[in-house]
PDB file of N, CA and C in Angstrom:
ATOM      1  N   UNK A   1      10.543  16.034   8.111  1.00  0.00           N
ATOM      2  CA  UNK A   1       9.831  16.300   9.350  1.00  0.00           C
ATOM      3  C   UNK A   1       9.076  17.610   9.173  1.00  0.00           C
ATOM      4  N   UNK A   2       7.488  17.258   9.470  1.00  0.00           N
ATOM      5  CA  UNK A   2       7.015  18.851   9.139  1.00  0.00           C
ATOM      6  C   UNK A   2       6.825  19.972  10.337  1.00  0.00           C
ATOM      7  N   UNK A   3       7.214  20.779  10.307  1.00  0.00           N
ATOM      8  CA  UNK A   3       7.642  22.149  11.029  1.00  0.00           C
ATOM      9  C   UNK A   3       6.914  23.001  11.241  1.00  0.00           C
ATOM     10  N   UNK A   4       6.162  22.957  12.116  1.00  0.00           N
ATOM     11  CA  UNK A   4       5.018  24.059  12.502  1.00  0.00           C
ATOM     12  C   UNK A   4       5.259  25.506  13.216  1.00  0.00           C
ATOM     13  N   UNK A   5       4.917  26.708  13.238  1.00  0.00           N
ATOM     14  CA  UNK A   5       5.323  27.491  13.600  1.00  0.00           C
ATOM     15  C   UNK A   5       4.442  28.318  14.602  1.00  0.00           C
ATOM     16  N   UNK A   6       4.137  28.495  15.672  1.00  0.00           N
ATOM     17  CA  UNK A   6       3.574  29.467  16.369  1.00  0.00           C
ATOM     18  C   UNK A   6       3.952  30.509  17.056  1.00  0.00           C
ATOM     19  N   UNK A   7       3.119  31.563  16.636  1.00  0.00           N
ATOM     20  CA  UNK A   7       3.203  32.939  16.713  1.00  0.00           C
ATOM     21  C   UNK A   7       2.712  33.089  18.138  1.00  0.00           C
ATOM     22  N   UNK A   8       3.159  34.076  18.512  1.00  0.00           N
ATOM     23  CA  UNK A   8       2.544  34.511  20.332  1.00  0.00           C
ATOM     24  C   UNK A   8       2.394  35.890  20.005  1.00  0.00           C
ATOM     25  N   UNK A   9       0.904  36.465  20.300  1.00  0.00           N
ATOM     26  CA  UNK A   9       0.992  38.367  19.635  1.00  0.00           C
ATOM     27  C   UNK A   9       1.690  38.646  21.157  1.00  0.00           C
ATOM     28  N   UNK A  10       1.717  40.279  21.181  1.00  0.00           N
ATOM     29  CA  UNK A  10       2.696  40.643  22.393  1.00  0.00           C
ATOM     30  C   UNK A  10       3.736  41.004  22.234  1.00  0.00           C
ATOM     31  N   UNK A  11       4.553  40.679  23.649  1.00  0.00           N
ATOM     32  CA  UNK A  11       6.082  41.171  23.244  1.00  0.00           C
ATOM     33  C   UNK A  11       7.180  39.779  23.248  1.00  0.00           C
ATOM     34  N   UNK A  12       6.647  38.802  23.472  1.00  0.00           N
ATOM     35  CA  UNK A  12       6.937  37.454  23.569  1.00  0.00           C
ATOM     36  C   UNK A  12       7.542  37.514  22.158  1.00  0.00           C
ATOM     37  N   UNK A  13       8.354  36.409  22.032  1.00  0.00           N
ATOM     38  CA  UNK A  13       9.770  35.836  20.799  1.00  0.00           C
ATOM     39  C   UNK A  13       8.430  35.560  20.040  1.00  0.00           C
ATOM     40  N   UNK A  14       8.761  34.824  18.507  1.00  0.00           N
ATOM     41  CA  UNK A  14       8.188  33.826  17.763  1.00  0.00           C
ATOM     42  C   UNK A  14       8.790  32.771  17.832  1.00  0.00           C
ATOM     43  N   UNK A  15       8.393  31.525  18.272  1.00  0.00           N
ATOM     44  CA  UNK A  15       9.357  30.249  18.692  1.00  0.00           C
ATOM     45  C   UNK A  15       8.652  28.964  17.658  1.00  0.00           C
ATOM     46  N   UNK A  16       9.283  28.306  17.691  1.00  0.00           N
ATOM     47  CA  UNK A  16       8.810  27.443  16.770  1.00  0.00           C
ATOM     48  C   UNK A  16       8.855  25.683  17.524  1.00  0.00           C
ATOM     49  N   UNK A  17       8.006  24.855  16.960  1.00  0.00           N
ATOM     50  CA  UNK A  17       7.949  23.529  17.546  1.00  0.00           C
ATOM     51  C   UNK A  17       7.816  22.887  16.374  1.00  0.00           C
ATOM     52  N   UNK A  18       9.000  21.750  16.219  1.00  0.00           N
ATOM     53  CA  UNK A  18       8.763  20.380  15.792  1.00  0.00           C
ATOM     54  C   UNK A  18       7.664  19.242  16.357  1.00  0.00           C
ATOM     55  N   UNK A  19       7.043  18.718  15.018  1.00  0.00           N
ATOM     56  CA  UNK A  19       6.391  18.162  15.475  1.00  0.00           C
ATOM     57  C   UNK A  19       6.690  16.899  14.490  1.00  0.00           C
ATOM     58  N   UNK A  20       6.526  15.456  15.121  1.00  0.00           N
ATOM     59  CA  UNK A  20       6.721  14.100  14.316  1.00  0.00           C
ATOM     60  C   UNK A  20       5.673  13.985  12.871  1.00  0.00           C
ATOM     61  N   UNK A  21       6.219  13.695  12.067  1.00  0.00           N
ATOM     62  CA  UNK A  21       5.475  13.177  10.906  1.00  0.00           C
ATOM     63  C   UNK A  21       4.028  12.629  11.458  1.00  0.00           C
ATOM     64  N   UNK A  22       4.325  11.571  12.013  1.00  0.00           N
ATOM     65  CA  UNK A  22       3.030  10.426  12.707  1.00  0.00           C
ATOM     66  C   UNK A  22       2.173  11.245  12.854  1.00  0.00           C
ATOM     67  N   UNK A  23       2.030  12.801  13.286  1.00  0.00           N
ATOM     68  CA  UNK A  23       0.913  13.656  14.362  1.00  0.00           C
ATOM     69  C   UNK A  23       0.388  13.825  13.279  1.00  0.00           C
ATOM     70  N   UNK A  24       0.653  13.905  12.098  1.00  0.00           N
ATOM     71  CA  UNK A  24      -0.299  14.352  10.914  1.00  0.00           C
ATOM     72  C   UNK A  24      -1.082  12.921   9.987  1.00  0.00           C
ATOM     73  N   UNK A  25      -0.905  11.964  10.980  1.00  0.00           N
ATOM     74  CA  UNK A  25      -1.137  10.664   9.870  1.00  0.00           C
ATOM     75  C   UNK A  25      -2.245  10.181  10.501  1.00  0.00           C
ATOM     76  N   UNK A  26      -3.071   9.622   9.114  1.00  0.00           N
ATOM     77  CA  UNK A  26      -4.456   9.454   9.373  1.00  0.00           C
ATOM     78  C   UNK A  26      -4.654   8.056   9.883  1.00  0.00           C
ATOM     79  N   UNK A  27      -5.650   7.920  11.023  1.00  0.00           N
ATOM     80  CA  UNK A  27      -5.774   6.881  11.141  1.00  0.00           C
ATOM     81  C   UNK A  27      -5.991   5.473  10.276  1.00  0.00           C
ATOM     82  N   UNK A  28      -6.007   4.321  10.330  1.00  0.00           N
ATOM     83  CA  UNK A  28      -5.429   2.959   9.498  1.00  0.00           C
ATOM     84  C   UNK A  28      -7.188   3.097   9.242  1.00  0.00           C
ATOM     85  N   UNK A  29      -7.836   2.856   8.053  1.00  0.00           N
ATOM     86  CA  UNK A  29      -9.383   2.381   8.034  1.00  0.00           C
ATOM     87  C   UNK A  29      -9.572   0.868   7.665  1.00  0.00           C
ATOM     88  N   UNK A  30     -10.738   0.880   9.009  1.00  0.00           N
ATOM     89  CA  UNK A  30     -11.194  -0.723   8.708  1.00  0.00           C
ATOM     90  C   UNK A  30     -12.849  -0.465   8.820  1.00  0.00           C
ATOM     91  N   UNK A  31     -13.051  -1.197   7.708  1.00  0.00           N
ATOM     92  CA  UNK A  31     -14.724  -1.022   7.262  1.00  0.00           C
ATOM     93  C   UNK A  31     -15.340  -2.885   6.722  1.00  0.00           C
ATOM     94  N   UNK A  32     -16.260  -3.622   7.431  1.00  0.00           N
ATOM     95  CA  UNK A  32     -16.305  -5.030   7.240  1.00  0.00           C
ATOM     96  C   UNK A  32     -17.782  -4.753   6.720  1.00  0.00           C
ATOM     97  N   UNK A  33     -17.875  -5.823   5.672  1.00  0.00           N
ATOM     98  CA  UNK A  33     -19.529  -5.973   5.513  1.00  0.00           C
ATOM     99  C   UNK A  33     -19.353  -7.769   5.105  1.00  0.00           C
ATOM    100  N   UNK A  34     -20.494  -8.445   5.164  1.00  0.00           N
ATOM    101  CA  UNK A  34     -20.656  -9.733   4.635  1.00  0.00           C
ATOM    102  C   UNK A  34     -21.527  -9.647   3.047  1.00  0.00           C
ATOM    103  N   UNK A  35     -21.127 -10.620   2.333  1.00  0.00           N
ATOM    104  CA  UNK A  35     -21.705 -10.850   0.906  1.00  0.00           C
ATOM    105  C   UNK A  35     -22.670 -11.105   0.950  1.00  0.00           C
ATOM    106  N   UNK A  36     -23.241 -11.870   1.674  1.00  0.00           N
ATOM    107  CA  UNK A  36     -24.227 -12.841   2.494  1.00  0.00           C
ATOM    108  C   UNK A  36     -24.396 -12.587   3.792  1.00  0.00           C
ATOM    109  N   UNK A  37     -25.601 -11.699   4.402  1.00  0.00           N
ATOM    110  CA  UNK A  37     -26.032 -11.527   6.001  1.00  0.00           C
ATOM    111  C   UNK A  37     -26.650 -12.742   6.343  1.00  0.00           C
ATOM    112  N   UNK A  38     -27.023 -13.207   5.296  1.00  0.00           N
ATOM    113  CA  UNK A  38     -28.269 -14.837   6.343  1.00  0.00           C
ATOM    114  C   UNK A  38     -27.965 -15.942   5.646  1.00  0.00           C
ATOM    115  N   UNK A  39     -26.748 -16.324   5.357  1.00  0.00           N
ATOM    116  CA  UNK A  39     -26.262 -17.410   4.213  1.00  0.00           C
ATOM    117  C   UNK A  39     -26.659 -18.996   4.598  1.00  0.00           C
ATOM    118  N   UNK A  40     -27.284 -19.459   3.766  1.00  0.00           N
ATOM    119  CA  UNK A  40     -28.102 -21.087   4.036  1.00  0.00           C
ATOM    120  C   UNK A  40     -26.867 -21.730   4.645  1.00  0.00           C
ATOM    121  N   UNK A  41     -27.127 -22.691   5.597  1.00  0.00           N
ATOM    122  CA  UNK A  41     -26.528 -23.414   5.991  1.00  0.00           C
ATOM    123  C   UNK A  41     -25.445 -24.516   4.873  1.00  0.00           C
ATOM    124  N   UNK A  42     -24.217 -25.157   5.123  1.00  0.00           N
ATOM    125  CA  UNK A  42     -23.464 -25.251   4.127  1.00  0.00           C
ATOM    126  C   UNK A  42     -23.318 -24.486   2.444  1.00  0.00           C
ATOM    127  N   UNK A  43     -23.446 -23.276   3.074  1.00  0.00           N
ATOM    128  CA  UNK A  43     -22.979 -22.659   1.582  1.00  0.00           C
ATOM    129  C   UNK A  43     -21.939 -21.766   1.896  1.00  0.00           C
ATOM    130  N   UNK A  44     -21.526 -20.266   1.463  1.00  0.00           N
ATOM    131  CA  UNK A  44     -20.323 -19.927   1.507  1.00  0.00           C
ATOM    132  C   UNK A  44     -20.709 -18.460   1.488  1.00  0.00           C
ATOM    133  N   UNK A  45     -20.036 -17.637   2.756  1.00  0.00           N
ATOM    134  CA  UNK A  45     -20.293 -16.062   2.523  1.00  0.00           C
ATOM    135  C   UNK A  45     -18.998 -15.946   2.872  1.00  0.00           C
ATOM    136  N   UNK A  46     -18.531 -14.407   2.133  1.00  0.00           N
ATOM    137  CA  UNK A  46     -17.408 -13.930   2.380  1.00  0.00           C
ATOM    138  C   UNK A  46     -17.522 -12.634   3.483  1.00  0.00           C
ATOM    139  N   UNK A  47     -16.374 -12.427   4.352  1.00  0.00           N
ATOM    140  CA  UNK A  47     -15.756 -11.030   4.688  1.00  0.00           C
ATOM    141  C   UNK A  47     -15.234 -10.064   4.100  1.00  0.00           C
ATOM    142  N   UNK A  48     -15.805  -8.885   3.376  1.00  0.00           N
ATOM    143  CA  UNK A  48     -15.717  -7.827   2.403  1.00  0.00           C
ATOM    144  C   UNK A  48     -15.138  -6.629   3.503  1.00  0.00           C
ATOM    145  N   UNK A  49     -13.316  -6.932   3.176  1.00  0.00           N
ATOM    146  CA  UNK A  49     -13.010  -5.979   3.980  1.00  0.00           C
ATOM    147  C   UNK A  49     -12.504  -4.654   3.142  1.00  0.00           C
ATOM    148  N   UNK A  50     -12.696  -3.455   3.486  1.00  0.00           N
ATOM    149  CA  UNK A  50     -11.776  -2.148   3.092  1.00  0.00           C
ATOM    150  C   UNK A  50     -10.768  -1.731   4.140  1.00  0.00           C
ATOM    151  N   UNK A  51      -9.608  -1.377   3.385  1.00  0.00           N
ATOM    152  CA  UNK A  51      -8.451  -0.895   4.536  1.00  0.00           C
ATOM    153  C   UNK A  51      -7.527  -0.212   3.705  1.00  0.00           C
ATOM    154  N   UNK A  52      -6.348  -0.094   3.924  1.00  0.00           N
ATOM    155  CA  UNK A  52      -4.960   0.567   3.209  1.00  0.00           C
ATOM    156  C   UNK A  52      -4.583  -0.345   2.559  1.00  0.00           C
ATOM    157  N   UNK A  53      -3.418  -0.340   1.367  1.00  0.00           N
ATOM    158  CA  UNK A  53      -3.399  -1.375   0.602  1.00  0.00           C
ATOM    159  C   UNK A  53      -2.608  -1.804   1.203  1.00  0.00           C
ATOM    160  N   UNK A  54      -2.274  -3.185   0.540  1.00  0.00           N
ATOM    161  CA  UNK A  54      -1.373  -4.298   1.468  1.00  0.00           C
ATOM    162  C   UNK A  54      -1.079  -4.320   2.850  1.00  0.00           C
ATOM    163  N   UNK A  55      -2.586  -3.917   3.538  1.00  0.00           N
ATOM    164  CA  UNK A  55      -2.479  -4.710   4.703  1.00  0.00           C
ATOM    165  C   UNK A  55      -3.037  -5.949   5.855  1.00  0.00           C
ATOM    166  N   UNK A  56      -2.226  -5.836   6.478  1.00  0.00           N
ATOM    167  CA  UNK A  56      -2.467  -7.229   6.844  1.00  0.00           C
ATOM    168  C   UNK A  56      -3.981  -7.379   7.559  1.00  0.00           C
ATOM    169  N   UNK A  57      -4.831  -8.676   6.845  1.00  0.00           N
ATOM    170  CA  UNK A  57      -6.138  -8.816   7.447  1.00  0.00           C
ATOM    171  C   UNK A  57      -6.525  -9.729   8.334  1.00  0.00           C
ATOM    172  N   UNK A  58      -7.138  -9.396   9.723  1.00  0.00           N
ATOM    173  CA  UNK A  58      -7.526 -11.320  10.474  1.00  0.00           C
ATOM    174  C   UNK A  58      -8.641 -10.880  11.111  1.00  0.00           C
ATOM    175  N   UNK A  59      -9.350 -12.228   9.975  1.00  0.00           N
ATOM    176  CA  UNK A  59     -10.865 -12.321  11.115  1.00  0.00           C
ATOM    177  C   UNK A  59     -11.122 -13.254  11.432  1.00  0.00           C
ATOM    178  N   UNK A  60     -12.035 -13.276  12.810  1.00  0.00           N
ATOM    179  CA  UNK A  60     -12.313 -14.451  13.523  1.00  0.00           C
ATOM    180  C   UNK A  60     -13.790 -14.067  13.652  1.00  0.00           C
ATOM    181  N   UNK A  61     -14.419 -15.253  13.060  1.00  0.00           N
ATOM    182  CA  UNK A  61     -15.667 -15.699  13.082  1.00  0.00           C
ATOM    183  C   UNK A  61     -16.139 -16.547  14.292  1.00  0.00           C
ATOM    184  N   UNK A  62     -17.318 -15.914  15.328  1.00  0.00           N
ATOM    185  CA  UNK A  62     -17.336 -16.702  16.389  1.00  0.00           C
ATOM    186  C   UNK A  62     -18.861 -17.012  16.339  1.00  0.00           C
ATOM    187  N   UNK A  63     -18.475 -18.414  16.280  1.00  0.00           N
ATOM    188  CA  UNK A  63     -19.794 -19.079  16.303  1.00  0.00           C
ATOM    189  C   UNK A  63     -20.371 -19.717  17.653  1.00  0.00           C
ATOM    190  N   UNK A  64     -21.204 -20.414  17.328  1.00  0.00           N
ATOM    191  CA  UNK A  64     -21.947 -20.590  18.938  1.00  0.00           C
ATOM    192  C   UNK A  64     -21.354 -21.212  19.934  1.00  0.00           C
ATOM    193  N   UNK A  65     -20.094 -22.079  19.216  1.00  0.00           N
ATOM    194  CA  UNK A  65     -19.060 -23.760  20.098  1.00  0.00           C
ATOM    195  C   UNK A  65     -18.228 -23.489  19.707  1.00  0.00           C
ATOM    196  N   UNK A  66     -17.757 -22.232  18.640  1.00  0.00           N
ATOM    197  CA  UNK A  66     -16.304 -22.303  18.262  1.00  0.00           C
ATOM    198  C   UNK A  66     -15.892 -21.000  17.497  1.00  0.00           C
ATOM    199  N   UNK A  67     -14.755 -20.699  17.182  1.00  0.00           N
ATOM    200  CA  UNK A  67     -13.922 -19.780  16.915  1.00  0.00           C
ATOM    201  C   UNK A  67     -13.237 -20.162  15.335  1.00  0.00           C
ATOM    202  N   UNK A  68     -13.228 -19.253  14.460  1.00  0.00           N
ATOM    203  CA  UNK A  68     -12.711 -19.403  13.256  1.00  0.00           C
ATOM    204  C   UNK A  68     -11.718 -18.358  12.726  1.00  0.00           C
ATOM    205  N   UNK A  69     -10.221 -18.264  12.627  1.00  0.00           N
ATOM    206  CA  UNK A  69      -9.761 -17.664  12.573  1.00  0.00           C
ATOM    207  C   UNK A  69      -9.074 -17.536  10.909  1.00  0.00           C
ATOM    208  N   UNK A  70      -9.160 -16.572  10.072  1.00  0.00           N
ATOM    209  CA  UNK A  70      -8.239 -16.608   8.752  1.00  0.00           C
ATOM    210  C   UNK A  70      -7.695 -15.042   8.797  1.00  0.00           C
ATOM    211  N   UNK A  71      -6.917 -15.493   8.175  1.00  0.00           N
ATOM    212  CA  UNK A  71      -5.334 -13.933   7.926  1.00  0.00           C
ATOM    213  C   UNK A  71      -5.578 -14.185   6.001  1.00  0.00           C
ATOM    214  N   UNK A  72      -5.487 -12.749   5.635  1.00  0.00           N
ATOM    215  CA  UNK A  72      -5.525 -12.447   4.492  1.00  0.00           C
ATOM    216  C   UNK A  72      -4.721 -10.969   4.483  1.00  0.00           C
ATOM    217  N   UNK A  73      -4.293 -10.737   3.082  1.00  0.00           N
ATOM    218  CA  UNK A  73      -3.693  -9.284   3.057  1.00  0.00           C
ATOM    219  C   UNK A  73      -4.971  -8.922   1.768  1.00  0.00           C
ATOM    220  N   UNK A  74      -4.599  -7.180   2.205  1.00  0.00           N
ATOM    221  CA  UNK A  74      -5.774  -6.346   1.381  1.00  0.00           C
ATOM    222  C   UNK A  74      -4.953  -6.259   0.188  1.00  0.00           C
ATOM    223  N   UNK A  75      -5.428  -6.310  -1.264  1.00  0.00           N
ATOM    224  CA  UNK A  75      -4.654  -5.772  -2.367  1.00  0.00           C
ATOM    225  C   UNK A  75      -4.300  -4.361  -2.478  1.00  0.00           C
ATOM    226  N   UNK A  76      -3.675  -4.254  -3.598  1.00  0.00           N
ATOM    227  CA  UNK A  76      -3.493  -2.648  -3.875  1.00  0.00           C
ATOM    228  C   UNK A  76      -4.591  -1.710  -3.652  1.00  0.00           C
ATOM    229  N   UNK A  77      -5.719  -2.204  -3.540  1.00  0.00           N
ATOM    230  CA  UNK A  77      -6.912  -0.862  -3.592  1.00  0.00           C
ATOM    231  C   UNK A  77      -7.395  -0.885  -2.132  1.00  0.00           C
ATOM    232  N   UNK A  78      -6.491  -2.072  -1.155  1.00  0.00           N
ATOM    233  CA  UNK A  78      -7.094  -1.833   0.447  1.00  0.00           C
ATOM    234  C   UNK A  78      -8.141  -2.894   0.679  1.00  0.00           C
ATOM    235  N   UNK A  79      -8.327  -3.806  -0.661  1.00  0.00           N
ATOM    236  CA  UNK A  79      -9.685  -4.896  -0.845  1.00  0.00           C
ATOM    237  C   UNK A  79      -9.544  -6.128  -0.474  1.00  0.00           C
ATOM    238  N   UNK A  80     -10.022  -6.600   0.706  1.00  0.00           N
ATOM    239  CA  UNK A  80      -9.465  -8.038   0.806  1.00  0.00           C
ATOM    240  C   UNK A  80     -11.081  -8.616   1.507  1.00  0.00           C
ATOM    241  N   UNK A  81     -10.860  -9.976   0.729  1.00  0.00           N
ATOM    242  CA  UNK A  81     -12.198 -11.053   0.412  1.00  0.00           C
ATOM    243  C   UNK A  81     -11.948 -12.009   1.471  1.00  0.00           C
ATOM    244  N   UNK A  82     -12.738 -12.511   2.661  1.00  0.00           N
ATOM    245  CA  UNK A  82     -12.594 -13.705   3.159  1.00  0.00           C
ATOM    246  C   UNK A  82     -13.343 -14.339   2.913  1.00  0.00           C
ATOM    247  N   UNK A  83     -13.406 -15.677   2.880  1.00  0.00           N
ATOM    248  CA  UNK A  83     -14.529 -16.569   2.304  1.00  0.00           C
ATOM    249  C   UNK A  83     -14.613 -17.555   3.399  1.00  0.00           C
ATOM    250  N   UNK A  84     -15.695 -18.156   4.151  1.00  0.00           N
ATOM    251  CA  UNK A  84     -16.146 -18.998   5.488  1.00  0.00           C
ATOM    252  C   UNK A  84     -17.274 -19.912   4.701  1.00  0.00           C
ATOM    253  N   UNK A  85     -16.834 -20.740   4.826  1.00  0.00           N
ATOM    254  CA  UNK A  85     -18.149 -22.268   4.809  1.00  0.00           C
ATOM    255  C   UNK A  85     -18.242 -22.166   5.874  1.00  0.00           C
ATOM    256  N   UNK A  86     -20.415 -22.058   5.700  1.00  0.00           N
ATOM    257  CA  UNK A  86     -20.660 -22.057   6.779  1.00  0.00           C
ATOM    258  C   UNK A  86     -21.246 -23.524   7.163  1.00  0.00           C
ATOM    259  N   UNK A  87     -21.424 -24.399   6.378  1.00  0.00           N
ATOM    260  CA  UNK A  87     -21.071 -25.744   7.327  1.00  0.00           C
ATOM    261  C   UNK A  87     -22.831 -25.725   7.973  1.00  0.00           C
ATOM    262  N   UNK A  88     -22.557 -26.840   9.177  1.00  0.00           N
ATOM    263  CA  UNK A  88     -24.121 -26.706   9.970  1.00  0.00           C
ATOM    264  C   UNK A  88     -24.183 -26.036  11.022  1.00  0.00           C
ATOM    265  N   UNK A  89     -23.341 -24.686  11.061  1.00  0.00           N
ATOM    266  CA  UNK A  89     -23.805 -23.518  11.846  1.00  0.00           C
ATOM    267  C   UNK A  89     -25.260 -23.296  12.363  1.00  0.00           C
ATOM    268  N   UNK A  90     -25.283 -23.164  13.421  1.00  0.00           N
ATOM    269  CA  UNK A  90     -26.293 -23.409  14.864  1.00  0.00           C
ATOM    270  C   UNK A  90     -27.529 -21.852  13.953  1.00  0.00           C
ATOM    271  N   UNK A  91     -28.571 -22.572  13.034  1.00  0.00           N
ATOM    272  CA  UNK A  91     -29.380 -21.627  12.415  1.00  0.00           C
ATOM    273  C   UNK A  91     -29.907 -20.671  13.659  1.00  0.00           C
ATOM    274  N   UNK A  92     -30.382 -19.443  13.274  1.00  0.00           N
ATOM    275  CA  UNK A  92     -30.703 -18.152  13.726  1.00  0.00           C
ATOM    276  C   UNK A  92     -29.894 -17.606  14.823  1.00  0.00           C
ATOM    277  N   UNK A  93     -28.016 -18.303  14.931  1.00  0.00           N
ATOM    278  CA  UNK A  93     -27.382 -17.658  15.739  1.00  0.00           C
ATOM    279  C   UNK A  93     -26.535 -16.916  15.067  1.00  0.00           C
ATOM    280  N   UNK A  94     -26.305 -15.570  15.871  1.00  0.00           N
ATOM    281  CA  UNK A  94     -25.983 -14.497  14.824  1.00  0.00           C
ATOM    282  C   UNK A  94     -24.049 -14.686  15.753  1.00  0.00           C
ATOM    283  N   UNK A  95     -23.714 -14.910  14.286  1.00  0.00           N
ATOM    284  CA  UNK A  95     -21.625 -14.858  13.927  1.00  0.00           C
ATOM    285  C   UNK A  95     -20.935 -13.847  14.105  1.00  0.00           C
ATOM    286  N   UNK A  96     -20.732 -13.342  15.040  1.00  0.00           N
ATOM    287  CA  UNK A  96     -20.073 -12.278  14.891  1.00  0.00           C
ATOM    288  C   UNK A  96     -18.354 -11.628  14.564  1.00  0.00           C
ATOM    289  N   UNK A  97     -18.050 -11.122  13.349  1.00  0.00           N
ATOM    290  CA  UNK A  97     -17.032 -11.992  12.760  1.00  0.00           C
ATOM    291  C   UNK A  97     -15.981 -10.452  13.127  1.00  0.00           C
ATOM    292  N   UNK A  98     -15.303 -10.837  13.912  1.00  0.00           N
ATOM    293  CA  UNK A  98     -14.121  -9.392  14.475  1.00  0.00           C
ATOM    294  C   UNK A  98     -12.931  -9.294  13.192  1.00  0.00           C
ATOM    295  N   UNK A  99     -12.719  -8.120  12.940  1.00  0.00           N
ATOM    296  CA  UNK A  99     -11.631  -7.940  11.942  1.00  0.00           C
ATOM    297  C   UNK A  99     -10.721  -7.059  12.641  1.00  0.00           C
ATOM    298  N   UNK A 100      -9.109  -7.623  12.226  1.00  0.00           N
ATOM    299  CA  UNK A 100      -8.432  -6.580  12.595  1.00  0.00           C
ATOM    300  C   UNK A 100      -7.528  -6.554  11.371  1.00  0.00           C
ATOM    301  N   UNK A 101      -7.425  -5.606  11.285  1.00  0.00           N
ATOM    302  CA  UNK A 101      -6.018  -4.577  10.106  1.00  0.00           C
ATOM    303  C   UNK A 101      -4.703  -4.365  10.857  1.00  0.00           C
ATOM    304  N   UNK A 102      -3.646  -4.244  10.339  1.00  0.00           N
ATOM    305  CA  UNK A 102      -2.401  -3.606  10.182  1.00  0.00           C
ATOM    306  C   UNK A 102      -1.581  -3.229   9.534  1.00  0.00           C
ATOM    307  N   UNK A 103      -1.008  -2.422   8.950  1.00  0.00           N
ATOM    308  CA  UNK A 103      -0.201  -1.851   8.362  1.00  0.00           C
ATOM    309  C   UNK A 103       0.901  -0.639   8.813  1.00  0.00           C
ATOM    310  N   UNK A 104       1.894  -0.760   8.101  1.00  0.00           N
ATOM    311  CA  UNK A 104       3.212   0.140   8.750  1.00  0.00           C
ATOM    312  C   UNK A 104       2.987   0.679  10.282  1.00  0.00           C
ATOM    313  N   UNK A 105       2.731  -0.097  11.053  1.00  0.00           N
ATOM    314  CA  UNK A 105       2.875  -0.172  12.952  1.00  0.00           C
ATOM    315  C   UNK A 105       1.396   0.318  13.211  1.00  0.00           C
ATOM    316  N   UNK A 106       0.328   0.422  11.895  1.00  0.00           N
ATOM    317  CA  UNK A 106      -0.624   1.108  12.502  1.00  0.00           C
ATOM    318  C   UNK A 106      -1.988  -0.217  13.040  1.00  0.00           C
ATOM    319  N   UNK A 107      -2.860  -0.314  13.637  1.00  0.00           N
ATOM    320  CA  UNK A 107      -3.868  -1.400  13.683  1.00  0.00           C
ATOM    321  C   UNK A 107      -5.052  -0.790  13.996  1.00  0.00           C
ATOM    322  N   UNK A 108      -6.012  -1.080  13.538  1.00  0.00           N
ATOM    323  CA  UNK A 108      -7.399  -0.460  13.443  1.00  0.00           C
ATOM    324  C   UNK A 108      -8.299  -2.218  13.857  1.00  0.00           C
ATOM    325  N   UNK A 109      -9.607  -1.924  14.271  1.00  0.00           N
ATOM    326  CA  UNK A 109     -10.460  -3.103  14.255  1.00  0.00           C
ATOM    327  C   UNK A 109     -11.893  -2.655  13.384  1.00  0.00           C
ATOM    328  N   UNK A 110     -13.103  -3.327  13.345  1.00  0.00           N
ATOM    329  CA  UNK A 110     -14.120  -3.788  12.737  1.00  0.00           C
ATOM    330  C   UNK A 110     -14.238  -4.634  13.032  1.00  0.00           C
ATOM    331  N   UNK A 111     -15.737  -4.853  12.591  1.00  0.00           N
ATOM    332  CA  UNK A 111     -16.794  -6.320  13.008  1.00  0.00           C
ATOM    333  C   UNK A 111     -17.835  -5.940  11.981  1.00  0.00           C
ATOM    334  N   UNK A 112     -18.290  -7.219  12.055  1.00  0.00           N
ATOM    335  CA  UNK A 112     -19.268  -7.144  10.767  1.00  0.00           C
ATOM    336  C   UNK A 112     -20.580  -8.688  11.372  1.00  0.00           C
ATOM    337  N   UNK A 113     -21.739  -8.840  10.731  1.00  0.00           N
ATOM    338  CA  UNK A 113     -21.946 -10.146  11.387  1.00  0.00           C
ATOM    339  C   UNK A 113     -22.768 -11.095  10.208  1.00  0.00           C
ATOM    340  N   UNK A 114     -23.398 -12.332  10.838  1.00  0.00           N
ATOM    341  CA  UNK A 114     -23.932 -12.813  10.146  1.00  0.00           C
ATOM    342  C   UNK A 114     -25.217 -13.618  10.514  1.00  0.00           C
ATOM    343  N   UNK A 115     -26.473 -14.392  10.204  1.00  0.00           N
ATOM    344  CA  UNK A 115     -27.014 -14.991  10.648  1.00  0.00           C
ATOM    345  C   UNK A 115     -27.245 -16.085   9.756  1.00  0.00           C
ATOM    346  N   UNK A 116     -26.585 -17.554  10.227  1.00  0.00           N
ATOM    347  CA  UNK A 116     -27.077 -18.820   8.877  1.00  0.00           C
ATOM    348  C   UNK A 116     -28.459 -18.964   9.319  1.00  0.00           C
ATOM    349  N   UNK A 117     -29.246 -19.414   8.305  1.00  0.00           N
ATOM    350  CA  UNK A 117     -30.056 -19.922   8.012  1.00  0.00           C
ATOM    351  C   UNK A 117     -30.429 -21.759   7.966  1.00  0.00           C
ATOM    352  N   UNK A 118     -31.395 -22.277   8.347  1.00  0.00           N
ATOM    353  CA  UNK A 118     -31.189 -23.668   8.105  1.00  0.00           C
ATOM    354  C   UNK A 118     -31.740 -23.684   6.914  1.00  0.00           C
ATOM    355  N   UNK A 119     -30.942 -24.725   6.273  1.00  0.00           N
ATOM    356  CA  UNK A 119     -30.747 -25.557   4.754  1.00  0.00           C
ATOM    357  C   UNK A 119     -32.369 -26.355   4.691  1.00  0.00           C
ATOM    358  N   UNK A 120     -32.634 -26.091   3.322  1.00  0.00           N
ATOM    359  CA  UNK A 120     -34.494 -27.011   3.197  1.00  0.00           C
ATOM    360  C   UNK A 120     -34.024 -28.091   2.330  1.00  0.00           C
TER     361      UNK A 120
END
């Protein structure tokens, strides 16, 4: 437990306060980008997530009639890949794909998006 100490100038004591581990811990990072921003209709872009390592990843891709949900964990370096067929996704409507992280009680969010393209 780390132990902080404050001084009071004057004639006041020197007293000291505990403070929890947690107060010094950095928030969980979540950072989303797509492989593919305008990916042709039936082809395949991924969710390029960064976070802490091994933690837990879920994104939901919301399209124009529906909702797409996948869970992935980040590897050791915090790196985790989602991959979405995009199928005949409703061309020039933009996906907006929500990410959330967790790890050891902590949860962070991100979003990232996309726009399909129609197939020639």
């Amino acid at each position: 437990m780390a132990l902080v100490t404050v001084l009071s100038l004057g004639f006041s004591s020197v007293s000291a306060v505990e403070l929890a581990p947690e107060a010094f811990a950095a928030p969980l990072a979540c950072r989303a980008s797509m492989s593919d921003a305008k990916p042709k209709q039936y082809s395949t872009t991924s969710v390029l997530v960064s976070t802490a390592a091994r933690a837990g990843v879920t994104t939901t891709a919301k399209y124009k009639t529906t909702s797409t949900v996948k869970r992935s964990v980040a590897n050791a370096l915090g790196k985790a890949t989602v991959r979405y067929l995009i199928s005949a996704a409703t061309p020039g409507f933009t996906v907006v794909v929500s990410v959330e992280v967790s790890s050891s009680g902590k949860k962070a969010s991100c979003s990232t998006k996309f726009v399909p393209v129609a197939r020639k």
